[in-house]
Structures are given as C-alpha cells and as structure tokens.
N, C-alpha and C. Protein backbone atom coordinates (compact mmCIF):
# COMPACT_ATOMS: atom_id res chain seq x y z
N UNK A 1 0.84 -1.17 0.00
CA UNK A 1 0.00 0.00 0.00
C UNK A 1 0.89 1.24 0.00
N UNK A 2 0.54 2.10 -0.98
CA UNK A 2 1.05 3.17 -0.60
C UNK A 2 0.82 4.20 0.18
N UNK A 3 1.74 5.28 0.79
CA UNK A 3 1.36 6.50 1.55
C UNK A 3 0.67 7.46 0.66
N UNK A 4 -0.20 7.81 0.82
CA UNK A 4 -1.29 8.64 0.02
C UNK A 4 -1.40 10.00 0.84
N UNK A 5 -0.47 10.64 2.05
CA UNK A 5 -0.66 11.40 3.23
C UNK A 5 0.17 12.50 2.25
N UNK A 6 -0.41 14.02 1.95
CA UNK A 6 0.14 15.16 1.40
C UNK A 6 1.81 15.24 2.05
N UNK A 7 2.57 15.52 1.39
CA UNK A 7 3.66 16.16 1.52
C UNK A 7 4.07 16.94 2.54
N UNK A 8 4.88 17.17 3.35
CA UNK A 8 4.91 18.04 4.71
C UNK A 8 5.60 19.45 3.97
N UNK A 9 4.78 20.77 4.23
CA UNK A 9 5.23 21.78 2.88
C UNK A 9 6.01 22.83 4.38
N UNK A 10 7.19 22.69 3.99
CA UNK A 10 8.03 24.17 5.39
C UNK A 10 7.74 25.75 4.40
N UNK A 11 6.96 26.79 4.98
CA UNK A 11 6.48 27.89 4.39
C UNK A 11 7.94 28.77 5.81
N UNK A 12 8.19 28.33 6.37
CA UNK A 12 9.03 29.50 7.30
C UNK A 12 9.48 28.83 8.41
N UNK A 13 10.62 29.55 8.80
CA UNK A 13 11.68 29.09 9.79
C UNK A 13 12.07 30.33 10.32
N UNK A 14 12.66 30.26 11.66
CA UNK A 14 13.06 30.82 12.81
C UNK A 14 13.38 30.78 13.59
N UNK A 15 14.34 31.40 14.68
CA UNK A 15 15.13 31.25 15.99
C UNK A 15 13.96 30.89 17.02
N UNK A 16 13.95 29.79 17.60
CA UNK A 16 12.87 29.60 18.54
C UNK A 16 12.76 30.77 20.00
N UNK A 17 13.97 31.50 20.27
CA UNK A 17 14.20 32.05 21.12
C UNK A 17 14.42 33.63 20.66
N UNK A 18 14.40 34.64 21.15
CA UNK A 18 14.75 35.51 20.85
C UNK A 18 15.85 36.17 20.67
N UNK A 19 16.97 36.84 19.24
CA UNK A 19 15.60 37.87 18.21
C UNK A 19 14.44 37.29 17.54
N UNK A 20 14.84 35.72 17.35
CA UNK A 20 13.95 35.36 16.49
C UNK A 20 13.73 35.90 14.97
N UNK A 21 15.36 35.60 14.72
CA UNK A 21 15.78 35.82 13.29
C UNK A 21 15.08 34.70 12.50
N UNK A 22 14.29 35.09 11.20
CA UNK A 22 13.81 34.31 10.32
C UNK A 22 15.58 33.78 9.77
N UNK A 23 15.07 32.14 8.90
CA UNK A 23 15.68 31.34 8.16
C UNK A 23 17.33 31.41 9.01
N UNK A 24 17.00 31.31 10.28
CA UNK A 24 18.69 31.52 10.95
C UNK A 24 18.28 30.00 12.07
N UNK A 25 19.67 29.40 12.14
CA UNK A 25 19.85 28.70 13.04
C UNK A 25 20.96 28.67 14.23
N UNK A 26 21.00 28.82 14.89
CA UNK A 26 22.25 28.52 15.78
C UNK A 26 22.60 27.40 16.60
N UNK A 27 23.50 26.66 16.28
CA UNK A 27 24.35 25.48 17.15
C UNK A 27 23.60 25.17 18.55
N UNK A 28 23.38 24.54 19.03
CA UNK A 28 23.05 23.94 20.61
C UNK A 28 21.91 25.23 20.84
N UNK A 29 20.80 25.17 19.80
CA UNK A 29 19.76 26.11 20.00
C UNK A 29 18.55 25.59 19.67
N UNK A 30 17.41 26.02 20.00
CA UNK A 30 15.81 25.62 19.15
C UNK A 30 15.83 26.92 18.10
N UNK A 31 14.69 25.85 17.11
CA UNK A 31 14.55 26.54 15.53
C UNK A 31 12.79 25.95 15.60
N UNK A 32 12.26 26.99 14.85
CA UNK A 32 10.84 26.55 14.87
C UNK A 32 10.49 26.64 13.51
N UNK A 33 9.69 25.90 13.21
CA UNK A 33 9.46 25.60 11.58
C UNK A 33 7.97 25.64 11.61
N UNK A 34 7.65 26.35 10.64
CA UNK A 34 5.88 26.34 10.35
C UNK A 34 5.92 25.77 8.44
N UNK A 35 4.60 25.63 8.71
CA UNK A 35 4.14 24.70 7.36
C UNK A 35 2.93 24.14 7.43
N UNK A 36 2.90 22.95 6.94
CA UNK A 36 1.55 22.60 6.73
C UNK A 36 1.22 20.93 6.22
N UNK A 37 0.65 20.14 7.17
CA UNK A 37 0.69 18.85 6.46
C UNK A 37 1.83 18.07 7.47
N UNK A 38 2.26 18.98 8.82
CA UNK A 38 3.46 18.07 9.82
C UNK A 38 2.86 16.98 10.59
N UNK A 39 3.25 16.09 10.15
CA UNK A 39 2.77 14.94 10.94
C UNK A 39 3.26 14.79 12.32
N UNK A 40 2.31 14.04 13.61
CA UNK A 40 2.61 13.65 14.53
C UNK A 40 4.34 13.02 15.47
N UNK A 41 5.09 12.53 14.26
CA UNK A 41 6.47 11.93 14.69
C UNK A 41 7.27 12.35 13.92
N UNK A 42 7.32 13.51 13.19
CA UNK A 42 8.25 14.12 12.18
C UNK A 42 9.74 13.85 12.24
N UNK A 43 10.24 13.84 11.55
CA UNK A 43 11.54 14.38 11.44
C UNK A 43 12.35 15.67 10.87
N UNK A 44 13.73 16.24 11.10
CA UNK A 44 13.63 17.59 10.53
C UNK A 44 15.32 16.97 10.38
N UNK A 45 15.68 17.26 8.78
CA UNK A 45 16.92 17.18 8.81
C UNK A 45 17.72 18.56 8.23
N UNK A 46 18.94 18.68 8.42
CA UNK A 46 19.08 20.39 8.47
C UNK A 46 20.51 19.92 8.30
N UNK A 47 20.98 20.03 6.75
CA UNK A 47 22.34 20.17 6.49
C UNK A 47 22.84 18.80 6.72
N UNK A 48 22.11 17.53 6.28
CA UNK A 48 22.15 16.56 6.36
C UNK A 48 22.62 15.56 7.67
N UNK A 49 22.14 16.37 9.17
CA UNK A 49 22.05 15.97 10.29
C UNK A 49 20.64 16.10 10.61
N UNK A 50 20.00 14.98 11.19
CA UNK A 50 18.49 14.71 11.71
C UNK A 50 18.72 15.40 13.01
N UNK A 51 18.15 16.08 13.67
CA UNK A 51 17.94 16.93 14.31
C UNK A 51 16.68 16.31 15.85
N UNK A 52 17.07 17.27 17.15
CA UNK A 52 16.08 16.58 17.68
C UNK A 52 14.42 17.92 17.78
N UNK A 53 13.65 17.01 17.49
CA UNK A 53 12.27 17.38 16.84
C UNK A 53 11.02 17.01 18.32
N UNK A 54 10.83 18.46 18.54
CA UNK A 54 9.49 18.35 18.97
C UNK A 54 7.88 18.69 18.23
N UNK A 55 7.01 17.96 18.24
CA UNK A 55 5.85 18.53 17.71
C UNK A 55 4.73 19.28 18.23
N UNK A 56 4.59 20.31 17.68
CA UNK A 56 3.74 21.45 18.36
C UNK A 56 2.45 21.72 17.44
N UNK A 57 2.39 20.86 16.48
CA UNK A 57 0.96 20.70 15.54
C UNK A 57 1.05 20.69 14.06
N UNK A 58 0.22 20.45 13.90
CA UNK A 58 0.33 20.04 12.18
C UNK A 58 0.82 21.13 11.61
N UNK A 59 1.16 22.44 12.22
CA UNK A 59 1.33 23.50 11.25
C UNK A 59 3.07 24.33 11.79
N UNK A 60 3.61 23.41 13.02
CA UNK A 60 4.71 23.97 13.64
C UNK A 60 5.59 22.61 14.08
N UNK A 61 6.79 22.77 14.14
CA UNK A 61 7.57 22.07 14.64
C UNK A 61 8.50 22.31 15.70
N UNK A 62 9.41 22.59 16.36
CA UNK A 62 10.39 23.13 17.23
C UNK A 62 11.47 22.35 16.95
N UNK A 63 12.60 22.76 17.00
CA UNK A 63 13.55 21.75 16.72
C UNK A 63 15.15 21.84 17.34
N UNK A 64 15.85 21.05 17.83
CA UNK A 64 17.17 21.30 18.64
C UNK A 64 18.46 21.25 17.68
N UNK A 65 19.30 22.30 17.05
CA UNK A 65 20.44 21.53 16.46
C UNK A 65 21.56 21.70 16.86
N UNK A 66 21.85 20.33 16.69
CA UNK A 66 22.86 19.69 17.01
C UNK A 66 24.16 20.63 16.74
N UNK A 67 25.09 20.10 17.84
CA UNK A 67 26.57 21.06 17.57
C UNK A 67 27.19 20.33 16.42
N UNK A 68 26.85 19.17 15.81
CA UNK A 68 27.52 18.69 14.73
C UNK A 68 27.02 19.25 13.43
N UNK A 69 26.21 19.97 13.28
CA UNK A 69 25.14 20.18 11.93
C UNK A 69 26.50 21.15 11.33
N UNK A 70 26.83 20.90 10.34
CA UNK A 70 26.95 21.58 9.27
C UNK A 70 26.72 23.45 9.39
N UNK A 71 27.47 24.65 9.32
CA UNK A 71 27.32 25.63 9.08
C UNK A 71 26.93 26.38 8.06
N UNK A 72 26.56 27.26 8.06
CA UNK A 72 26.37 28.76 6.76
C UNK A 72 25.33 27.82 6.36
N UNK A 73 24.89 27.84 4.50
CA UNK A 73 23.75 28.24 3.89
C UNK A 73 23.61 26.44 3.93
N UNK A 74 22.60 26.28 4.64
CA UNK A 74 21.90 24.95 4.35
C UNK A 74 20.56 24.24 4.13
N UNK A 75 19.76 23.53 3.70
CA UNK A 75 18.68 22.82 3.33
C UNK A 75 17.86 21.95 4.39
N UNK A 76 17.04 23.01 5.10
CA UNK A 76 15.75 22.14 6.01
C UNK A 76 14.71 20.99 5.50
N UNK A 77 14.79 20.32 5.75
CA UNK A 77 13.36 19.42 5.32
C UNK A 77 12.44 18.75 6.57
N UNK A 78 11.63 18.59 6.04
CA UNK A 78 11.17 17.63 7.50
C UNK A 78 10.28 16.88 6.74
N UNK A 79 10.28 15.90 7.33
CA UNK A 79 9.99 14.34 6.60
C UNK A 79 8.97 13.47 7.85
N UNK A 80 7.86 13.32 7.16
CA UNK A 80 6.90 12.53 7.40
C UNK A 80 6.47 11.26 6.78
N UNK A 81 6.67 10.23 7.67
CA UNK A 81 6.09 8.82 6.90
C UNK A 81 6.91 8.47 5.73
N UNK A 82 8.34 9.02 5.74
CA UNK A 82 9.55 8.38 4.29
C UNK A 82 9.48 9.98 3.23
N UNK A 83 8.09 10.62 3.86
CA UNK A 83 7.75 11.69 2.06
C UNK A 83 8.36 13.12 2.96
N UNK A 84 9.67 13.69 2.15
CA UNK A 84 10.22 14.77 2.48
C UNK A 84 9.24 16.19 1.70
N UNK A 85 9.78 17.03 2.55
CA UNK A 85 9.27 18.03 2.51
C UNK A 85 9.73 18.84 1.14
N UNK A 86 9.99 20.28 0.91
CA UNK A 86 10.74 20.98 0.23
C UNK A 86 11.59 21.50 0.86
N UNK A 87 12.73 22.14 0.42
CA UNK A 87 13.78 22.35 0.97
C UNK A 87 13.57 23.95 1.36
N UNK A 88 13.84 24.09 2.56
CA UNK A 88 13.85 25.83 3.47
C UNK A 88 15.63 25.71 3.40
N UNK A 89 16.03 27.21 2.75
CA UNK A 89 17.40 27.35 3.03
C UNK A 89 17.44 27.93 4.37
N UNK A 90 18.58 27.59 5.30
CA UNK A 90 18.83 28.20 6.52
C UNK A 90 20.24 28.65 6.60
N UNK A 91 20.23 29.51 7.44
CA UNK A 91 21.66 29.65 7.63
C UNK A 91 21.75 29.71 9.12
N UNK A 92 23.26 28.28 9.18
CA UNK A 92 23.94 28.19 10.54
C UNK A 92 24.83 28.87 10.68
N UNK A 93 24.09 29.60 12.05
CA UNK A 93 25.73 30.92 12.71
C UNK A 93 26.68 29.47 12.96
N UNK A 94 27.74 29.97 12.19
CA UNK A 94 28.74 29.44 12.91
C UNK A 94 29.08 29.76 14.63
N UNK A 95 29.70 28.91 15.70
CA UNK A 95 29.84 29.22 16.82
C UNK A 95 30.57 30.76 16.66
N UNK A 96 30.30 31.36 17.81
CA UNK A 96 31.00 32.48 18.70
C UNK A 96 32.58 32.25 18.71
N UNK A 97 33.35 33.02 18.62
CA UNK A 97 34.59 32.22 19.06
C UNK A 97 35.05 33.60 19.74
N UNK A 98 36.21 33.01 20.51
CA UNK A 98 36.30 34.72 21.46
C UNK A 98 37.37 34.39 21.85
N UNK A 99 38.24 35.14 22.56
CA UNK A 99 39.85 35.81 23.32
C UNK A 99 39.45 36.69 24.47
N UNK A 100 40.83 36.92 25.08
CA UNK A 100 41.58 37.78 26.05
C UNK A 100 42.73 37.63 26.18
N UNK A 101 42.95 38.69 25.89
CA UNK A 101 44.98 38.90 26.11
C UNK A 101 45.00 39.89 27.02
N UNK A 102 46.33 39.94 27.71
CA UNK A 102 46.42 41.01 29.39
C UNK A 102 48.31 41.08 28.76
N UNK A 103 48.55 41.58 29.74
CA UNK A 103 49.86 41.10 30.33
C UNK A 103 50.07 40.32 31.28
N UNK A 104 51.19 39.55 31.35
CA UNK A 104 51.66 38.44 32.17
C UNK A 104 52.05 38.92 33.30
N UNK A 105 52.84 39.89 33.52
CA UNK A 105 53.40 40.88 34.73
C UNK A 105 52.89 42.45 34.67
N UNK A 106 53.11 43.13 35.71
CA UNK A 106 52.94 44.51 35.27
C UNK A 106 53.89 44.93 36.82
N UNK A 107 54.45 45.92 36.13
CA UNK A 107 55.40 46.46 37.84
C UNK A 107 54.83 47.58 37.75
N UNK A 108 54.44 47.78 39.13
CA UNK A 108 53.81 49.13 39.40
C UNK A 108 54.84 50.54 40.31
N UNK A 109 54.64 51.54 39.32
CA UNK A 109 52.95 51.84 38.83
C UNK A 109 53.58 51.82 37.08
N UNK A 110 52.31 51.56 36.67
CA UNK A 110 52.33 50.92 35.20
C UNK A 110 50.95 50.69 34.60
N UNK A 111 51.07 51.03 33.56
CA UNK A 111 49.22 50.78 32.63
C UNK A 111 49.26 49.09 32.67
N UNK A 112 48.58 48.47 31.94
CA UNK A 112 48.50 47.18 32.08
C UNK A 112 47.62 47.12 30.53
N UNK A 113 47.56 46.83 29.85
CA UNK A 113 46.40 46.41 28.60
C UNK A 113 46.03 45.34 27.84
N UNK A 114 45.21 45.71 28.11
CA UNK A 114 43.88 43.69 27.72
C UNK A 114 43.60 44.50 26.44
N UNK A 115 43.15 42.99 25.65
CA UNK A 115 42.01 43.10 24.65
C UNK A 115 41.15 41.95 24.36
N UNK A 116 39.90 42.42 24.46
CA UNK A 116 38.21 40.94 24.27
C UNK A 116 37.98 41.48 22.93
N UNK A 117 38.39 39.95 22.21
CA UNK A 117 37.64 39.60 20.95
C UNK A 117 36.71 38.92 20.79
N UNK A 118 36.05 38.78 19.98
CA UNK A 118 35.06 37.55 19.60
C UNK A 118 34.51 37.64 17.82
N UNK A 119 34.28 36.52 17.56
CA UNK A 119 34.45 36.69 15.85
C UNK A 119 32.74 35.98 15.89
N UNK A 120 32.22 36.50 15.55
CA UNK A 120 31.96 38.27 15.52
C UNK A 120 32.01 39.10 16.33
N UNK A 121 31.86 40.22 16.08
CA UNK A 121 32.23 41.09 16.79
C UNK A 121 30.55 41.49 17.39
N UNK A 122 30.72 42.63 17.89
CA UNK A 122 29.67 43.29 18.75
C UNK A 122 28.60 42.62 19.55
N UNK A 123 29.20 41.84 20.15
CA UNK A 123 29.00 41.06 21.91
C UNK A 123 29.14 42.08 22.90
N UNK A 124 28.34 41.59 23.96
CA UNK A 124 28.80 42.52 25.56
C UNK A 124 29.63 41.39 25.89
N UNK A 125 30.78 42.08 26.83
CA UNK A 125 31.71 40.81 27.47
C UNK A 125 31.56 41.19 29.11
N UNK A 126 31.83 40.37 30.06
CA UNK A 126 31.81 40.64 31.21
C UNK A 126 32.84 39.86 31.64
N UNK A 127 33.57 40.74 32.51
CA UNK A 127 34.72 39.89 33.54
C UNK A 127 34.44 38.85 34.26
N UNK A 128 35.06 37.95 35.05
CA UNK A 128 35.06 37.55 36.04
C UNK A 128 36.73 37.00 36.25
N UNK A 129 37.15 36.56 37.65
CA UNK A 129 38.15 36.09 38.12
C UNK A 129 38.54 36.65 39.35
N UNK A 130 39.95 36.23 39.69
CA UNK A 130 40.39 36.29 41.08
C UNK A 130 41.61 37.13 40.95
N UNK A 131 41.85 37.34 42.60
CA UNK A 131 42.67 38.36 43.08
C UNK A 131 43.29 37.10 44.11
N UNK A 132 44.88 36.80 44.25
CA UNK A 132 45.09 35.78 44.92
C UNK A 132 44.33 34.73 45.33
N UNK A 133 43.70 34.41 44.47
CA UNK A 133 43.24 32.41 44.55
C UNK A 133 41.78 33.12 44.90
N UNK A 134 40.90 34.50 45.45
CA UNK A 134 39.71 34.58 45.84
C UNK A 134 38.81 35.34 44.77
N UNK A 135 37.70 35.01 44.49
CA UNK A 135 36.79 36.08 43.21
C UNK A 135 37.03 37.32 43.95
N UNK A 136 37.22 37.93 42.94
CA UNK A 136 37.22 40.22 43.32
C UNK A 136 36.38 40.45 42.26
N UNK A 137 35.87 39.80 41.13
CA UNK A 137 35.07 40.25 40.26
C UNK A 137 33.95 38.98 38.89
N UNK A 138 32.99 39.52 39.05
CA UNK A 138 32.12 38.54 38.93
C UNK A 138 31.21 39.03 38.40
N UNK A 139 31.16 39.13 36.61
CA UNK A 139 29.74 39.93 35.59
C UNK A 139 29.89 41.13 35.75
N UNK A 140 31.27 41.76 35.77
CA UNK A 140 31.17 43.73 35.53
C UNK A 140 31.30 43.50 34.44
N UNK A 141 30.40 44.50 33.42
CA UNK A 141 30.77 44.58 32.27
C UNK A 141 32.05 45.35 32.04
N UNK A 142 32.64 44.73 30.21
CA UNK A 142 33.93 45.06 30.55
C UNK A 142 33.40 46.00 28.99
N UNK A 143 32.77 46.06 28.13
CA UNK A 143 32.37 46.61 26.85
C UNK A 143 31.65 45.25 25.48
N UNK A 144 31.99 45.91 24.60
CA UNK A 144 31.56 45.43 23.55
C UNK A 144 32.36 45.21 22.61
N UNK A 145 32.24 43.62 21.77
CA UNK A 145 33.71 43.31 21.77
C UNK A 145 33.64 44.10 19.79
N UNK A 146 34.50 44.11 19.48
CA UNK A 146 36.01 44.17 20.52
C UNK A 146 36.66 45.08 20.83
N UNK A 147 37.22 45.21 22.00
CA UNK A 147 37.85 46.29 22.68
C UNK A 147 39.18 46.33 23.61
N UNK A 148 39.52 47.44 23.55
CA UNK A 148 40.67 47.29 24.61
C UNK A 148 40.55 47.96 25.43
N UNK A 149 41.00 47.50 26.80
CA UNK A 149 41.28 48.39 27.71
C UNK A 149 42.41 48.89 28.54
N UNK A 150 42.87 49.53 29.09
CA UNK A 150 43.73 49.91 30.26
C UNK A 150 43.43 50.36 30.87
N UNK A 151 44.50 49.30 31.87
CA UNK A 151 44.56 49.69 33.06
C UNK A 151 45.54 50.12 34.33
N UNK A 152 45.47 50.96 35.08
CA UNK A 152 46.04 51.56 35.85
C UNK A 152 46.71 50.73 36.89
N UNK A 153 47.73 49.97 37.14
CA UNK A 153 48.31 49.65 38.55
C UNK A 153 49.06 49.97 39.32
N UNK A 154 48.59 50.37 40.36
CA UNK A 154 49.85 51.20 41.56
C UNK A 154 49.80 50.11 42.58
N UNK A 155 50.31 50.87 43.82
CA UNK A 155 51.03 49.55 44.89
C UNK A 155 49.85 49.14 45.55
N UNK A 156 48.93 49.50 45.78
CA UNK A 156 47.36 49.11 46.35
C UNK A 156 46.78 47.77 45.11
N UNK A 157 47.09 47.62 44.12
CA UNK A 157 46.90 46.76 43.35
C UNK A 157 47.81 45.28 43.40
N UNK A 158 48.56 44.85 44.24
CA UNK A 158 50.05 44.21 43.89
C UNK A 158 49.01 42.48 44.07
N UNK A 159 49.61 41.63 43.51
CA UNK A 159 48.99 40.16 43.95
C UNK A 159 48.98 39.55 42.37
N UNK A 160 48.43 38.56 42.20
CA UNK A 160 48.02 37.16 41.50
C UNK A 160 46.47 37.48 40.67
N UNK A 161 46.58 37.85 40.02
CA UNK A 161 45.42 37.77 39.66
C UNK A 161 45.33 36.85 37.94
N UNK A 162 43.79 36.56 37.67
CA UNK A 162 43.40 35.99 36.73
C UNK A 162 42.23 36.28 36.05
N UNK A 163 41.87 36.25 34.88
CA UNK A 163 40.84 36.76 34.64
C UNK A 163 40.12 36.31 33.42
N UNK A 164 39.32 36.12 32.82
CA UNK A 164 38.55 35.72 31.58
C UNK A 164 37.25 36.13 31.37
N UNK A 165 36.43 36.45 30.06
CA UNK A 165 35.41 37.16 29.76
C UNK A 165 34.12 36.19 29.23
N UNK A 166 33.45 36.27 29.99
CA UNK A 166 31.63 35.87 29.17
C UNK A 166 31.41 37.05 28.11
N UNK A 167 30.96 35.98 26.91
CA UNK A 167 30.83 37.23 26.16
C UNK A 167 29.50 36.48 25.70
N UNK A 168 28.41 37.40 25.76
CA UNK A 168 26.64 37.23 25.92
C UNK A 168 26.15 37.88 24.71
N UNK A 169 24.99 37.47 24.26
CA UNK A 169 23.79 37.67 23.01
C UNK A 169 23.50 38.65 23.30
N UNK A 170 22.37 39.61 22.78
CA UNK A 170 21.47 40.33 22.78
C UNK A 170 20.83 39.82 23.71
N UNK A 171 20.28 38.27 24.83
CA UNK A 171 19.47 38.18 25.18
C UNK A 171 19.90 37.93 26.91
N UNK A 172 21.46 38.24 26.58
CA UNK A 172 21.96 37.85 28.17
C UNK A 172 22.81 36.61 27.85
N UNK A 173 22.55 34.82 27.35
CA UNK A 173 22.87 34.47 26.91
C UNK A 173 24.42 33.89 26.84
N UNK A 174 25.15 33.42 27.67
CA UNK A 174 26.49 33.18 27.12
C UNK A 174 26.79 32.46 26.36
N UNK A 175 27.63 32.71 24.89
CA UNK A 175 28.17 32.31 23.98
C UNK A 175 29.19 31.94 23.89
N UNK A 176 30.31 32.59 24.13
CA UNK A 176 31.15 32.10 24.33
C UNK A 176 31.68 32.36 25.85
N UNK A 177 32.91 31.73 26.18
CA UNK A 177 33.84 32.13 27.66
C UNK A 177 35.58 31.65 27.08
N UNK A 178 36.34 33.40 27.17
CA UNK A 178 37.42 33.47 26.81
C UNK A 178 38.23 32.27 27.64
N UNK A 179 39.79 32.42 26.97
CA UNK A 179 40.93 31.87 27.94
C UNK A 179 41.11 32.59 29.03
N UNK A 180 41.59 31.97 30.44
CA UNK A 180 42.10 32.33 31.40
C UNK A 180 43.24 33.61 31.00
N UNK A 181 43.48 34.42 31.39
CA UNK A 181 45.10 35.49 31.12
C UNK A 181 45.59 35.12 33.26
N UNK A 182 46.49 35.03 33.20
CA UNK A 182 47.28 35.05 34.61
C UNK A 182 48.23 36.20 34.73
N UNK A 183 48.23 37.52 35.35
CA UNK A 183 48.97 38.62 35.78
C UNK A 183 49.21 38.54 36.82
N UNK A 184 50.90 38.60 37.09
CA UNK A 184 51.55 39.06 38.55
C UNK A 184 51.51 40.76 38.25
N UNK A 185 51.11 40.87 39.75
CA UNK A 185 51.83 42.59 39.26
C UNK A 185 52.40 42.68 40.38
N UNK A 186 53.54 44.02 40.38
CA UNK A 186 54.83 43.23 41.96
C UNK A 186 54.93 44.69 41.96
C-alpha cells in the first residue's frame, strides 16, 4: 500500500528564542518551523544531520540543532512517513569564538592592557576572576567586543590575579567564555 498522506510543505523558519531571526539557526539552540501537512512523529533534517524534533501541531515544529550540523547556507526538510518536505534554506551561525589577552606581569605603577575579541564582533563581554586564589570580580561589564582596555596599577593593586570574559547575546545568553590570562603585578 502506498502512503497517500500530502507532503509536509516548510512555508518559514526561525530562531525559537529571541531575536527570532527568520531562516537563521544557531548550534546547541531551538529553531521553529511552520508549514503545513506536519505529521505527529516528524523528522527535521538540516544540512544533512536529523535533528532533535518536537511537535507542536500540524502546522509547527520546534527543533534542537545539534553542535555537529553543518554551518552557513543549508537545506531544512522535515519528513513525514519516508515523504520529504521541500527544501527551506537556513543559515547556521557558525559558533561564537572569542579571546583575552592582558599582560603576564605589570610592575607598578604601570598601565596594564587587555584586549576581548570575539568573531563576531559586537557582543557585551563581562569579567570575572580572582585576586590571589579569591573572586574580586564577577559579571562587571567590561564593553563590547572588541575592545581594549587599560589599566592603571599602583602599589594598592600588587597580587596574583586571573581573569577571563563571558561574552553574551542580545538576550543575556552566554556564547562564548574566553581563555584564562594570569597577571603578577609586583
């Protein structure tokens, strides 16, 4: 017997979360798919990784992808009962990728200067780390990447410190988290 059940048709795609960029996906994120004709146990494959798929009704899907999927411009389908859909182009953000550089020493008194990257650019980054082995700082924002800063050290500053940056979405969000930098300052 054959399947005689219409075609599963994808009319639109989107960030399940907010901005809720149309035809965008991001890595270890939900994507929501509307259409028409989605069956009960769907499947959604996206850049030739099957994806994990929740169903929210014949006319929506939700969907998780995977950190293995394939990046940039790729081909959604979702497949019901063996019969694929048409193809929705998407595009996967590639991951966040991000830095911090400091200096290793600083003798005071002396500037000191960092710089937070992240590819792409225009992230908020926020500090955190320690002052001899204890947190002194924890989510001050440090700017928008990318940037540099300096900084000022005199003898009220002297010790061990370490430091690395959350660098967050538009939605709060952490994306990425830089390398450790380790500064003596003496």
């Amino acid at each position: 017997m054959f399947n005689t059940a219409p075609a599963p048709q994808i009319t639109g795609e989107q960030l399940a979360l907010s901005p809720y960029t149309a035809n965008t996906a991001n890595l270890n994120d939900y994507i929501s798919i509307w259409g028409a004709n989605f069956c009960s146990n769907p499947q959604v494959n996206l850049g030739g990784v099957f994806q994990f798929v929740s169903y929210a009704g014949t006319n929506q899907i939700n969907a998780y992808v995977y950190p293995n999927t394939p990046t940039l411009s790729q081909n959604a389908y979702v497949i019901c009962g063996g019969i694929r859909s048409n193809a929705w182009n998407v595009y996967v953000t590639p991951p966040v990728q991000c830095s911090l550089s400091g200096p290793s020493t600083v003798q005071v008194p002396r500037y000191g200067y960092w710089y937070g990257a992240s590819t792409p650019v225009g992230y908020s980054a926020y500090w955190y780390g320690t002052k001899n082995g204890l947190v002194d700082v924890s989510g001050a924002f440090a700017g928008v990447t990318n940037f540099t800063f300096t900084g000022y050290y005199d003898a009220s500053t002297r010790g061990n410190y370490m430091r690395y940056l959350q660098i967050r979405d538009a939605s709060g969000r952490v994306v990425c988290t830089t390398n450790p930098v380790y500064t003596n300052v003496y």
